[in-house]
N, C-alpha and C. Protein backbone atom coordinates (compact mmCIF):
# COMPACT_ATOMS: atom_id res chain seq x y z
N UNK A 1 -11.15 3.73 19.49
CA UNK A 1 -12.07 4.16 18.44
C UNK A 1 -12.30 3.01 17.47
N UNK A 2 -13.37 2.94 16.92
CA UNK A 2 -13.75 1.38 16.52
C UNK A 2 -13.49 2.18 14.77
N UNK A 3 -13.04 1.38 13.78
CA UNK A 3 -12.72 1.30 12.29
C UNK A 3 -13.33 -0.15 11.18
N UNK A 4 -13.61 0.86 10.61
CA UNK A 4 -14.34 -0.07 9.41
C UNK A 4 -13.72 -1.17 9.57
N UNK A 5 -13.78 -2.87 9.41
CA UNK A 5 -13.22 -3.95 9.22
C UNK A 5 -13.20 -3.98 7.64
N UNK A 6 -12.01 -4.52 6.94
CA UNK A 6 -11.77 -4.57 5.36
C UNK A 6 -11.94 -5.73 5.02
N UNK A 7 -12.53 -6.04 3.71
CA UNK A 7 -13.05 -7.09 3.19
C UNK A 7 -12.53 -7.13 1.60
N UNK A 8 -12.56 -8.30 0.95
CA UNK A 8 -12.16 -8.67 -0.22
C UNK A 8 -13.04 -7.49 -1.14
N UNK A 9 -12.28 -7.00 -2.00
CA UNK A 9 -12.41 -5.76 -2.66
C UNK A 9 -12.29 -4.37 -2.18
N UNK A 10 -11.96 -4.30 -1.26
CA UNK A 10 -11.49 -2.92 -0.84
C UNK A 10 -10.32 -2.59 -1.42
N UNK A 11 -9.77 -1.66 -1.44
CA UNK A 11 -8.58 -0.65 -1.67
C UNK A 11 -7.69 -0.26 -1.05
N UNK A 12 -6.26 -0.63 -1.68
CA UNK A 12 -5.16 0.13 -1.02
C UNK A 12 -4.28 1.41 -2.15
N UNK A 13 -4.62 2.20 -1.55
CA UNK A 13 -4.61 3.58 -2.15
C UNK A 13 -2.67 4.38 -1.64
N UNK A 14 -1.83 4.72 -3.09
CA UNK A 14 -0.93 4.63 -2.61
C UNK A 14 -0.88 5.94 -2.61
N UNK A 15 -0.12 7.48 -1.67
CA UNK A 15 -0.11 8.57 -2.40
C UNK A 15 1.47 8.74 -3.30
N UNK A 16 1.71 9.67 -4.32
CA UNK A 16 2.35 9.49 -5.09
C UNK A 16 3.84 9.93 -4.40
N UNK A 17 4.00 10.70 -3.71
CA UNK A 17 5.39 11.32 -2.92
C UNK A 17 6.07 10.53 -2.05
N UNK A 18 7.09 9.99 -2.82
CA UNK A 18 8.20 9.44 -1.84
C UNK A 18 9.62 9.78 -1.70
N UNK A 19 9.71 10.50 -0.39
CA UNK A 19 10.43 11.31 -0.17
C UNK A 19 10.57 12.65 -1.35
N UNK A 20 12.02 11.99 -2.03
CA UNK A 20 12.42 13.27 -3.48
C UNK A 20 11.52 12.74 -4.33
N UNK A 21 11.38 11.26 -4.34
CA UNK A 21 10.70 10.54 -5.40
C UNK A 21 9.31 10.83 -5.85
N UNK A 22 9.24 10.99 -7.22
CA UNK A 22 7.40 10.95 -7.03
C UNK A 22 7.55 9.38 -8.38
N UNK A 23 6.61 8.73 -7.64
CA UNK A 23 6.09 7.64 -8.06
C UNK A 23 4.33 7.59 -8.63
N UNK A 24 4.25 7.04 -10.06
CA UNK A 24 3.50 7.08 -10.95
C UNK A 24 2.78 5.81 -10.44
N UNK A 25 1.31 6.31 -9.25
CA UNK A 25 0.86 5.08 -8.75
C UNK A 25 -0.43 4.67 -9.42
N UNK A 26 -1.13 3.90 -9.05
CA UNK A 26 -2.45 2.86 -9.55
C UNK A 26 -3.61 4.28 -9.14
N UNK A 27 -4.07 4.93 -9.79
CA UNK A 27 -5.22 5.90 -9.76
C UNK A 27 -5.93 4.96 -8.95
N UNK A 28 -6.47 3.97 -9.36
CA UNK A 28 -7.83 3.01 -8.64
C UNK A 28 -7.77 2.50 -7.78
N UNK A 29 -6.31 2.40 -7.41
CA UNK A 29 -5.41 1.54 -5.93
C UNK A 29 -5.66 0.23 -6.43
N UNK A 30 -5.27 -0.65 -5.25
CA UNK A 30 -4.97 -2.10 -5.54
C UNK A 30 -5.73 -2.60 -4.63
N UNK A 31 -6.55 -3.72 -5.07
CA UNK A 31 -7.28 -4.46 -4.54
C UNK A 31 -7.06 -5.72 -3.65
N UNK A 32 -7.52 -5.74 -2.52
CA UNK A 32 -7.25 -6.49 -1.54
C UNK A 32 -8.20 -7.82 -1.49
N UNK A 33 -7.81 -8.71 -1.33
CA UNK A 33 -8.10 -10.45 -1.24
C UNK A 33 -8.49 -10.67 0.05
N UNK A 34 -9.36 -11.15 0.55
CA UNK A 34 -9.57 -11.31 2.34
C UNK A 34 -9.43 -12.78 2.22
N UNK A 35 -8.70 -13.37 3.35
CA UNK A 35 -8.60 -14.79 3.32
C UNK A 35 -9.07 -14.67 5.00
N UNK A 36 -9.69 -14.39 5.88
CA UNK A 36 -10.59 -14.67 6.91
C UNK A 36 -12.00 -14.99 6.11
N UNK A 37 -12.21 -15.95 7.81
CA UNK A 37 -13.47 -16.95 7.55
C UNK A 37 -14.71 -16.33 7.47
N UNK A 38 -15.46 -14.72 8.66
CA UNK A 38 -16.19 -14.87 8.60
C UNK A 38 -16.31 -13.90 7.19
N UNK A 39 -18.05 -13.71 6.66
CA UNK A 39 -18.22 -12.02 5.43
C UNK A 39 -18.38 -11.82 5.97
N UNK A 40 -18.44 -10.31 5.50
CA UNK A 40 -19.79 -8.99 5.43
C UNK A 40 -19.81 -8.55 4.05
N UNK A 41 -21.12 -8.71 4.11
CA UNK A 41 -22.07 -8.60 2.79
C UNK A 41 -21.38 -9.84 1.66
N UNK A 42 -21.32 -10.94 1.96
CA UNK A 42 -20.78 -11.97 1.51
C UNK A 42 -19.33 -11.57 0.76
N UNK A 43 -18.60 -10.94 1.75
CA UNK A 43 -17.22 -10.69 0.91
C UNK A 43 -16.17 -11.33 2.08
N UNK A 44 -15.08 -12.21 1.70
CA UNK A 44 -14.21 -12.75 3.44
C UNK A 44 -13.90 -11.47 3.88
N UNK A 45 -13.32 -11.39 5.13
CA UNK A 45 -12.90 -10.12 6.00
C UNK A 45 -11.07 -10.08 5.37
N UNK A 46 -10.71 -9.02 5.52
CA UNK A 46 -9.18 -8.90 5.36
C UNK A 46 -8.76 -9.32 6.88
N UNK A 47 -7.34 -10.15 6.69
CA UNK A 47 -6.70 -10.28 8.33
C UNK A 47 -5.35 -9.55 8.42
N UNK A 48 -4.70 -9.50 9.21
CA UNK A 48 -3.16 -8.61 8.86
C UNK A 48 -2.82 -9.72 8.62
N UNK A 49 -1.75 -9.36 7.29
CA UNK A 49 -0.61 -10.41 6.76
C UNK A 49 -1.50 -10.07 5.57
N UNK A 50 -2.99 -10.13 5.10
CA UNK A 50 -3.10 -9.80 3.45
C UNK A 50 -2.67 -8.36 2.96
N UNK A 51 -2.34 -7.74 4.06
CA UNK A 51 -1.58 -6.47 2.74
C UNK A 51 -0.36 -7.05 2.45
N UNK A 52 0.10 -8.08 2.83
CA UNK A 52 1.81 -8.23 2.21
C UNK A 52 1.97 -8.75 0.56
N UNK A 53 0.31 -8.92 0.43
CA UNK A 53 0.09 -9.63 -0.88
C UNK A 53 -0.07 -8.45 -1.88
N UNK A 54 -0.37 -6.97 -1.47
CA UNK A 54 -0.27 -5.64 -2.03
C UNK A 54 1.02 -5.69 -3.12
N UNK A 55 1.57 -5.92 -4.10
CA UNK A 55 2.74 -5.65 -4.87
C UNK A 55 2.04 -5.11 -6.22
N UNK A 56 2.83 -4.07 -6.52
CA UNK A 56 2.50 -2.99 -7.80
C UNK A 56 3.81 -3.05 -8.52
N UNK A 57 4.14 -3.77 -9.48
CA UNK A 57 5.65 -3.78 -9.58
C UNK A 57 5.18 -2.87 -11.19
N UNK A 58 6.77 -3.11 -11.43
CA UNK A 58 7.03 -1.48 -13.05
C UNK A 58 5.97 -0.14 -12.93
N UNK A 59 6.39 0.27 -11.78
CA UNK A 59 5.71 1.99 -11.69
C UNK A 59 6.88 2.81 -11.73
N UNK A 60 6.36 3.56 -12.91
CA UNK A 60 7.11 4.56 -13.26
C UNK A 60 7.44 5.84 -12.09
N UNK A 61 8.87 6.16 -11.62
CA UNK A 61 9.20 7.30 -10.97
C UNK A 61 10.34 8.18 -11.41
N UNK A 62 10.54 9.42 -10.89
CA UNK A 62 11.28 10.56 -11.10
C UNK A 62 11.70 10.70 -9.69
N UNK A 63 13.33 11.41 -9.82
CA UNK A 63 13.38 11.94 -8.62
C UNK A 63 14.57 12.89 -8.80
N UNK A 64 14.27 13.99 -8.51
CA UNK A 64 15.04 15.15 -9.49
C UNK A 64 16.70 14.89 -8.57
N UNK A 65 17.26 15.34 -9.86
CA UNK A 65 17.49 15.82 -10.87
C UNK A 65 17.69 14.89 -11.97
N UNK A 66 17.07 13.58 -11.16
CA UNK A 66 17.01 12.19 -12.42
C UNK A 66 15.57 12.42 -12.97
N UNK A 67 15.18 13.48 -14.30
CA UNK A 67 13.79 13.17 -14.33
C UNK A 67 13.54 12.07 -15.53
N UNK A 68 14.34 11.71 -16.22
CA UNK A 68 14.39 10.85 -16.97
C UNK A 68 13.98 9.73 -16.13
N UNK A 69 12.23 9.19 -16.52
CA UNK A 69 11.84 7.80 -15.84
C UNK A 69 12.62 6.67 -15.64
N UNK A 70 12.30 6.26 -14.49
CA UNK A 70 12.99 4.98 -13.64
C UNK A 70 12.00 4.07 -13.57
N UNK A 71 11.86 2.18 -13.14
CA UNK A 71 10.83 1.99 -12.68
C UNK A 71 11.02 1.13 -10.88
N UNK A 72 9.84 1.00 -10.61
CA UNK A 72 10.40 0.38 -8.89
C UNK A 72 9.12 -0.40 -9.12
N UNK A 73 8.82 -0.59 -8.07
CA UNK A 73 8.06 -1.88 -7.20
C UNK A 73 7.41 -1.06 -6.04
N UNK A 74 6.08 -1.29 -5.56
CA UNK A 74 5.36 -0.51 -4.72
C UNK A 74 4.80 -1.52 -3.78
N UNK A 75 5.10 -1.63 -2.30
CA UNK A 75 4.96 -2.55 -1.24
C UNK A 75 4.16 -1.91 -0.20
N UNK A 76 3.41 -2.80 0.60
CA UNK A 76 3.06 -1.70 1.81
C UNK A 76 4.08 -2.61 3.08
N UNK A 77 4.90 -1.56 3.53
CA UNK A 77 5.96 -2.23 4.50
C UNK A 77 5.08 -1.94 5.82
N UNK A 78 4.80 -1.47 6.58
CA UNK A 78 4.32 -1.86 7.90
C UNK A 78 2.42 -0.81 7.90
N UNK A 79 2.27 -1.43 8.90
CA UNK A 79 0.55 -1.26 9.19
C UNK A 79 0.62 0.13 10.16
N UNK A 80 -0.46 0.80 9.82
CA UNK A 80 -0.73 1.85 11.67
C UNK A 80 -0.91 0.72 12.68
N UNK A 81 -1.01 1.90 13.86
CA UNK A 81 -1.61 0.34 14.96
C UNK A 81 -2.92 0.77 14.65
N UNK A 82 -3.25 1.57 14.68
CA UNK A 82 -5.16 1.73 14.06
C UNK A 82 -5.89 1.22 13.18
N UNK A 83 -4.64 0.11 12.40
CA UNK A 83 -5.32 -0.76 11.32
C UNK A 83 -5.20 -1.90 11.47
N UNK A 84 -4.64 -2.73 12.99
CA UNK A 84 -4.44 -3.82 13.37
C UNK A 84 -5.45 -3.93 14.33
N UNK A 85 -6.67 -4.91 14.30
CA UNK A 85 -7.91 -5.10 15.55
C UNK A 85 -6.96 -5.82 16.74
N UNK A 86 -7.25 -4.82 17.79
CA UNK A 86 -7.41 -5.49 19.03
C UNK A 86 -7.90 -6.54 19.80
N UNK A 87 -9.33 -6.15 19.47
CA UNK A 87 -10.08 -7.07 20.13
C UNK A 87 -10.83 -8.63 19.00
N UNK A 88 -10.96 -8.25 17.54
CA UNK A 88 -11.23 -8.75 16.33
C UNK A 88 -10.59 -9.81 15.92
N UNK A 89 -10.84 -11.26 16.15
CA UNK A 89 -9.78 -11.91 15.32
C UNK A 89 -10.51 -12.98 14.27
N UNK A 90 -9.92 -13.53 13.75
CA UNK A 90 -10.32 -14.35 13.02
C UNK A 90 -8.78 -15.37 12.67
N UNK A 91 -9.33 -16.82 12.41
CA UNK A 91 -8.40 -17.58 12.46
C UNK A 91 -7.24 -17.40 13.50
N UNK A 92 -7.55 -16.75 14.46
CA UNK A 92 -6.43 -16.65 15.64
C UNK A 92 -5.43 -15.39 15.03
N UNK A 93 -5.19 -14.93 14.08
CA UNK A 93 -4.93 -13.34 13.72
C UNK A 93 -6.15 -12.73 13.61
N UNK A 94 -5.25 -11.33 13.71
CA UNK A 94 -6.00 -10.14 14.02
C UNK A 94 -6.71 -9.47 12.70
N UNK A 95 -7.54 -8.76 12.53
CA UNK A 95 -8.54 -8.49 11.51
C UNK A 95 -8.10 -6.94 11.08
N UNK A 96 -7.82 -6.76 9.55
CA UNK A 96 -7.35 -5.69 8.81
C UNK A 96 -8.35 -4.56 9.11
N UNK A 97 -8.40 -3.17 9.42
CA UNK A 97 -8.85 -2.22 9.37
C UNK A 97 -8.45 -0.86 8.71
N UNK A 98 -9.35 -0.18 8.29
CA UNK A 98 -9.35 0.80 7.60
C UNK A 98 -8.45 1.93 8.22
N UNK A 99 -8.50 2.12 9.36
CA UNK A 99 -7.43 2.98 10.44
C UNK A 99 -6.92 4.43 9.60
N UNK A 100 -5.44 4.76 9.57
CA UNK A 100 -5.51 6.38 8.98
C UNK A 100 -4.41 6.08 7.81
N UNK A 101 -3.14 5.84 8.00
CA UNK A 101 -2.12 5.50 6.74
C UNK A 101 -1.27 4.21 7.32
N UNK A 102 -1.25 3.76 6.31
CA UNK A 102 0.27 3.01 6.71
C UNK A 102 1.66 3.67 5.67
N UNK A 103 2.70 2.57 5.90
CA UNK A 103 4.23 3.14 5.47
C UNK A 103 4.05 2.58 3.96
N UNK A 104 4.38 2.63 3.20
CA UNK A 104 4.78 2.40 2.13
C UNK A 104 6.18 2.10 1.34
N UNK A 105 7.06 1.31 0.59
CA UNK A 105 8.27 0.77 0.05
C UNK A 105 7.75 0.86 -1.18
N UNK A 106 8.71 1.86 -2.03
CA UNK A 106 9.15 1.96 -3.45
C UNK A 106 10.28 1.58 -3.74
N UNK A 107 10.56 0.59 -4.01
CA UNK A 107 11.67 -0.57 -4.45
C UNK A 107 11.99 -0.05 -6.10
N UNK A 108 13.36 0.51 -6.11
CA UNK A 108 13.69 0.66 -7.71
C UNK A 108 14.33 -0.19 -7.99
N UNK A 109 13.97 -0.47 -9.23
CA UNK A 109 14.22 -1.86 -9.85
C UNK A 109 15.01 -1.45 -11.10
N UNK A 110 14.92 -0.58 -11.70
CA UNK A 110 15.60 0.40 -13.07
C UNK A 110 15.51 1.83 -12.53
N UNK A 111 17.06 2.26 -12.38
CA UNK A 111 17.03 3.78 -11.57
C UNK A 111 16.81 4.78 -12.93
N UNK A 112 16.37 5.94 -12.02
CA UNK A 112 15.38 6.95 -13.47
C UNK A 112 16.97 7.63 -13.09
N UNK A 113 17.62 8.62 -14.29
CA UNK A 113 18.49 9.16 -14.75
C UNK A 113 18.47 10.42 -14.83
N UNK A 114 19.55 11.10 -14.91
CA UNK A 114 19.41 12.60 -15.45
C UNK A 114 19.95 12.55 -16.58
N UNK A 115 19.41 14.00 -17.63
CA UNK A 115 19.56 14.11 -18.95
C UNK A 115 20.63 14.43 -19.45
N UNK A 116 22.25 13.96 -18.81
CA UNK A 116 22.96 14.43 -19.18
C UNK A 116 23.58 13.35 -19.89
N UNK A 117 24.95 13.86 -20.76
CA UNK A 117 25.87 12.74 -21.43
C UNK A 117 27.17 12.59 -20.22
N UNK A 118 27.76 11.60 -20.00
CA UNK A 118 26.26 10.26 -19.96
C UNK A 118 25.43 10.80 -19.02
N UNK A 119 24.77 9.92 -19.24
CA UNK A 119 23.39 9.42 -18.19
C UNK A 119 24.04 9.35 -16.59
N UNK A 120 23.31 10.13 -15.17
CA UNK A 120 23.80 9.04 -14.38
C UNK A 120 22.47 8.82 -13.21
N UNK A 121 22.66 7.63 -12.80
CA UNK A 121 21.70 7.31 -12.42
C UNK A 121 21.57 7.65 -11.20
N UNK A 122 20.11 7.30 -10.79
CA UNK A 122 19.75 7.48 -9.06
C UNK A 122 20.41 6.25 -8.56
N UNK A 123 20.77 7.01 -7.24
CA UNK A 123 21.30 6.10 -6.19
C UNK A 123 20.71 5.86 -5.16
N UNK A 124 19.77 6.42 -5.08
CA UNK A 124 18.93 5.77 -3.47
C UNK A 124 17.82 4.50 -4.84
N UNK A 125 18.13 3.24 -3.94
CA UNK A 125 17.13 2.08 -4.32
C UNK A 125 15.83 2.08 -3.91
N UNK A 126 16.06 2.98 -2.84
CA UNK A 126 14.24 2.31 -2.39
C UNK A 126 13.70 3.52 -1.65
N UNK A 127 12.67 4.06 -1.58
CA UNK A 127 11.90 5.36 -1.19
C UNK A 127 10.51 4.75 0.22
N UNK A 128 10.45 5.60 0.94
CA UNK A 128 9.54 5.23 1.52
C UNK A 128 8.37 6.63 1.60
N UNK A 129 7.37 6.33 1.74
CA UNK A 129 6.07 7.04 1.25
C UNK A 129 4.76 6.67 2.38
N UNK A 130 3.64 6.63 2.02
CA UNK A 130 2.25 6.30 2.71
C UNK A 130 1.33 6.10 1.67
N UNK A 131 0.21 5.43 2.33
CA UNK A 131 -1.07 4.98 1.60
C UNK A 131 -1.55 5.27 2.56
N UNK A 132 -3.18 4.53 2.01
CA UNK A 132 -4.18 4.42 2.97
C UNK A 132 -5.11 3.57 2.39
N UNK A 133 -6.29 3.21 3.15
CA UNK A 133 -6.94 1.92 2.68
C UNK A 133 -8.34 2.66 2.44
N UNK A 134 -9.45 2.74 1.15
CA UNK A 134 -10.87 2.64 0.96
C UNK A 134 -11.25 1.35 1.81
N UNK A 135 -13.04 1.40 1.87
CA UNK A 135 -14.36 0.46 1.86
C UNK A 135 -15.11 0.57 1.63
N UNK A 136 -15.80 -0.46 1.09
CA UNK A 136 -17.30 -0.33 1.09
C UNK A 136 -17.87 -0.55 2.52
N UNK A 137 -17.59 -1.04 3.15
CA UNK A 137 -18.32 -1.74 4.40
C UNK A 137 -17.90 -0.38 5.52
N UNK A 138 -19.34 0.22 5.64
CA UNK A 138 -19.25 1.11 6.61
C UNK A 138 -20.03 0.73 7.53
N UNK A 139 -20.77 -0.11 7.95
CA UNK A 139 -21.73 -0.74 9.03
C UNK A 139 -21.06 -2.14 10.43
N UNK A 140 -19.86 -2.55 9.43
CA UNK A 140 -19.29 -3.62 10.33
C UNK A 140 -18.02 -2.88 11.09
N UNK A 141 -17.49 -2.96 12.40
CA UNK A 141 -16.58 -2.09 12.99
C UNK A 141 -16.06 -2.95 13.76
N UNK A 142 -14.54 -2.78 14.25
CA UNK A 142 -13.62 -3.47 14.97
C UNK A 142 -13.30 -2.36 15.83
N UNK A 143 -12.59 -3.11 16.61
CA UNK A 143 -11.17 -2.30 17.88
C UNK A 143 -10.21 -3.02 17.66
């Protein structure tokens, strides 16, 4: 099935549930940089390896019974295969696509707490979750 190809200004859209965690993400998502050669509509193409440049760091999360805010770091850890081109390359890698979700890494960096005396903190460091990617470019398509 052929998927939008992603280009400089598109969107990586995080959803807020990770695992117990809910993480306080970017409403507008985060904007993606294309460092392939060829455009569309004079924007570079995204290649895989530019979502690793995706980092959202100090987002606020909860994760009960710590609801006292924590903050982490928001990564996209691995791709669908529906968002890696097959047949599409550019510079000899493969060309970023819009595809259905990828995985997501919430890295806590300051664990959120519960309201008791004392305080004690969360113990899981890092949450894993999903996104997914917007475009504008609905006319150019990969495999």
């Amino acid at each position: 099935m052929l998927n939008s190809i992603l280009t400089s200004g598109d969107r990586a859209m995080f959803n807020p549930i990770f695992g117990k965690a809910t993480v306080i993400v970017p409403a507008a998502g985060v904007v993606l940089t294309g460092t392939g050669i060829p455009k569309i509509n004079n924007k570079q193409i995204c290649l895989v390896g530019d979502e690793k440049r995706v980092i959202v760091p100090r987002c606020p999360y909860t994760s009960a019974p710590n609801i006292t805010p924590g903050i982490g770091t928001l990564f996209i850890e691995s791709l669908a295969i529906n968002q890696k081109a097959i047949k599409v390359q550019s510079k000899r890698t493969a060309v970023l696509l819009k595809g259905t979700t990828f995985i997501a890494k919430f890295q806590v960096t300051k664990p959120a707490q519960t309201p008791t005396i004392p305080p004690k903190p969360d113990l899981i460091l890092q949450y894993f979750g999903t996104g997914y990617f917007t475009t504008t470019n609905m006319k150019v398509k990969g495999r």
